[in-house]
C-alpha atoms as a PDB file:
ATOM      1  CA  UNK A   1      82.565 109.565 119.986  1.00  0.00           C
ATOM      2  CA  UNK A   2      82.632 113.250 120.397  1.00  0.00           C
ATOM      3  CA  UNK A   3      80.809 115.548 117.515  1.00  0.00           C
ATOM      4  CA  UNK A   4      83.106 118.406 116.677  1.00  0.00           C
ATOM      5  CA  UNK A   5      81.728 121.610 115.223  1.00  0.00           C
ATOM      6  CA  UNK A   6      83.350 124.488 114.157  1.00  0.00           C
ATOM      7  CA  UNK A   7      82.265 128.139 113.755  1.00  0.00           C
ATOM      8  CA  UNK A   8      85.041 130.262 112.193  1.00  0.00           C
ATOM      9  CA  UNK A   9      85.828 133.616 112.236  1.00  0.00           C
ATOM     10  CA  UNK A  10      84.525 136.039 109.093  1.00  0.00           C
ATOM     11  CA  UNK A  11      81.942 133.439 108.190  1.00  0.00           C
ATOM     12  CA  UNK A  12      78.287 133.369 108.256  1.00  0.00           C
ATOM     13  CA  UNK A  13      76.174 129.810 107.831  1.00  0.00           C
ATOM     14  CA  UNK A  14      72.682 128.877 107.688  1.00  0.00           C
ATOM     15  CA  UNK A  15      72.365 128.660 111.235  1.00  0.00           C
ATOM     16  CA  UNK A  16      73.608 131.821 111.913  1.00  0.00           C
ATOM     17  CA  UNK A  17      70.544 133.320 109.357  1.00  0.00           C
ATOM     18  CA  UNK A  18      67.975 131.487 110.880  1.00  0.00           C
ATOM     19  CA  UNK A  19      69.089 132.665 114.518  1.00  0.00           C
ATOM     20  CA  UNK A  20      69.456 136.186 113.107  1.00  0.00           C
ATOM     21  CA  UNK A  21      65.919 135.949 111.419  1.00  0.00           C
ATOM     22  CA  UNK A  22      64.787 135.237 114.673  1.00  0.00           C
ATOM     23  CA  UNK A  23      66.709 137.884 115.976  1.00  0.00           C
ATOM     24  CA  UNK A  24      64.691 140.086 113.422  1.00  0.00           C
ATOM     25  CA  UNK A  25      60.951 138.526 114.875  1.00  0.00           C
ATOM     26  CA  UNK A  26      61.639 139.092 118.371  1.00  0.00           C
ATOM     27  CA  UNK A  27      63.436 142.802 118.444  1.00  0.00           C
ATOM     28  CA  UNK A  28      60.278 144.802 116.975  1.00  0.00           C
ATOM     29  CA  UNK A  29      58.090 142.871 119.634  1.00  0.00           C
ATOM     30  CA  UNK A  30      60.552 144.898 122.297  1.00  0.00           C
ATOM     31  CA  UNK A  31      60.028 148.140 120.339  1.00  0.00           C
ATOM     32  CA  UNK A  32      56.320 147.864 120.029  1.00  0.00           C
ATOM     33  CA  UNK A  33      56.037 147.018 123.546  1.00  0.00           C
ATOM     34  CA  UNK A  34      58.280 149.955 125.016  1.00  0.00           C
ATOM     35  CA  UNK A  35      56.573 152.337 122.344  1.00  0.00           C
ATOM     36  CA  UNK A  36      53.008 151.384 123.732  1.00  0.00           C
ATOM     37  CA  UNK A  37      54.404 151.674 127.567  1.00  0.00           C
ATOM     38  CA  UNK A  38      55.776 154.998 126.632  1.00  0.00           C
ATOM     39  CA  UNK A  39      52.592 156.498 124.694  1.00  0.00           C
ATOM     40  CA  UNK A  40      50.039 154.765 127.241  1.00  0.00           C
ATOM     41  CA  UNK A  41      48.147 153.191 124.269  1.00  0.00           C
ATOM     42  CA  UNK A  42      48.936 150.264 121.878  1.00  0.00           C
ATOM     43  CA  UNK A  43      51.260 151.896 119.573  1.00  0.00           C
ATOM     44  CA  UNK A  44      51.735 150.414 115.825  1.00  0.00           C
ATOM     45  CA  UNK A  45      54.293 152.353 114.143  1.00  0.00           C
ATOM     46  CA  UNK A  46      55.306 150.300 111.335  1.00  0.00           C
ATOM     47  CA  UNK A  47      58.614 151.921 110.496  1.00  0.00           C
ATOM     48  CA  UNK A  48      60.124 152.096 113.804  1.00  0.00           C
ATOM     49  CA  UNK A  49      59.270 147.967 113.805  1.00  0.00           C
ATOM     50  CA  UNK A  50      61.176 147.571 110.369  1.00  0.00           C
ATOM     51  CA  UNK A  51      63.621 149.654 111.434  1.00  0.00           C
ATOM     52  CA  UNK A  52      63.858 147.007 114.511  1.00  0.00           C
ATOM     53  CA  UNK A  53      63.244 144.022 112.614  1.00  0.00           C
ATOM     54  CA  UNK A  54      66.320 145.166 110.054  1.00  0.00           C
ATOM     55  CA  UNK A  55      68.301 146.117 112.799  1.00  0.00           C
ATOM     56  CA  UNK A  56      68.006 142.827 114.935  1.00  0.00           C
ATOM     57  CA  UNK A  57      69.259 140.824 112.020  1.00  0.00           C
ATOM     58  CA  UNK A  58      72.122 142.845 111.021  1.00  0.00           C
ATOM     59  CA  UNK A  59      73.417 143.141 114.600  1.00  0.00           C
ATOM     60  CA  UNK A  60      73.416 139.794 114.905  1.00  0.00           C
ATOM     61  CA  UNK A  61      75.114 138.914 111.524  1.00  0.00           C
ATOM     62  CA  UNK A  62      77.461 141.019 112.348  1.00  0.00           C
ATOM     63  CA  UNK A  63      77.988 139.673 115.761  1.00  0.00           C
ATOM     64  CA  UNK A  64      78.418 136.226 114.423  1.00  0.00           C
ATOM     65  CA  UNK A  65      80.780 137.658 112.033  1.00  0.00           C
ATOM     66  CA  UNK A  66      83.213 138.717 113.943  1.00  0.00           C
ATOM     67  CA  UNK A  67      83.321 135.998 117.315  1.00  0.00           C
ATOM     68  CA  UNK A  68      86.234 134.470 117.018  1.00  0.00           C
ATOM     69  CA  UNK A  69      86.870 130.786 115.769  1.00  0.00           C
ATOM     70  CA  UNK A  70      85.740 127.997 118.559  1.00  0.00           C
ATOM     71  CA  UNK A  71      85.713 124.734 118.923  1.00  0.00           C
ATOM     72  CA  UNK A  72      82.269 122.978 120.474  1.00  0.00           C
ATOM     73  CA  UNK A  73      82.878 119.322 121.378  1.00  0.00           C
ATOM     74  CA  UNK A  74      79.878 117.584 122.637  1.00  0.00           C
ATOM     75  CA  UNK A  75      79.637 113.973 123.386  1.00  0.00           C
ATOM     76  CA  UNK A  76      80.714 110.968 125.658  1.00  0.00           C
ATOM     77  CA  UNK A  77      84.391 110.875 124.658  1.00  0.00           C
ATOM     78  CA  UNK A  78      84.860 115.094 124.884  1.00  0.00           C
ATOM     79  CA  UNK A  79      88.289 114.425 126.945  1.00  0.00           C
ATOM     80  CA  UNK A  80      90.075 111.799 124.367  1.00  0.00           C
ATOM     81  CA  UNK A  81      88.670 114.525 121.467  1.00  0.00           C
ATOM     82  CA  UNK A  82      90.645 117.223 123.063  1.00  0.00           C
ATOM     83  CA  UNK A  83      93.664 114.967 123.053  1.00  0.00           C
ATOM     84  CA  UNK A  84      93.422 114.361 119.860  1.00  0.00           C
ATOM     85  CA  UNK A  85      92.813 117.939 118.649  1.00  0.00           C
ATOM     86  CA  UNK A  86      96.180 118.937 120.691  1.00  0.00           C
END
């Protein structure tokens, strides 16, 4: 049987924080290494990584917030699911 999930339009789950908090780890990591490449020294300047870290996980809130509705069928019977959905 096919699994059907949903992700709908103007709504933000769990998943979608989790994916964003990881959003928010791995964007400073970017900033601290282009800071260091661009001063020629390992660079830790603590509010241009917050200001990363904060800025990672609202873009990608916000992202998630406004994709449109979808439909993700995964699964053995994905072609008789799609029948059924039409």
């Amino acid at each position: 049987m096919a699994q059907i999930k949903t992700s709908k339009q103007f709504a933000i789950n769990w998943l979608d924080i989790a994916k964003a908090s990881l959003m928010a780890a791995l964007t400073p990591m970017l900033v601290l290494i282009q800071n260091s490449l661009d001063a020629g020294i390992f660079v830790f300047n603590w509010k241009a990584l917050t200001m990363a870290a904060i800025g990672g996980f609202v873009a990608y809130l916000l992202k998630n917030f406004f994709t449109p509705s979808k439909i993700i069928l995964k699964g053995e019977d994905v072609d008789k699911a799609v029948e059924d959905i039409k």
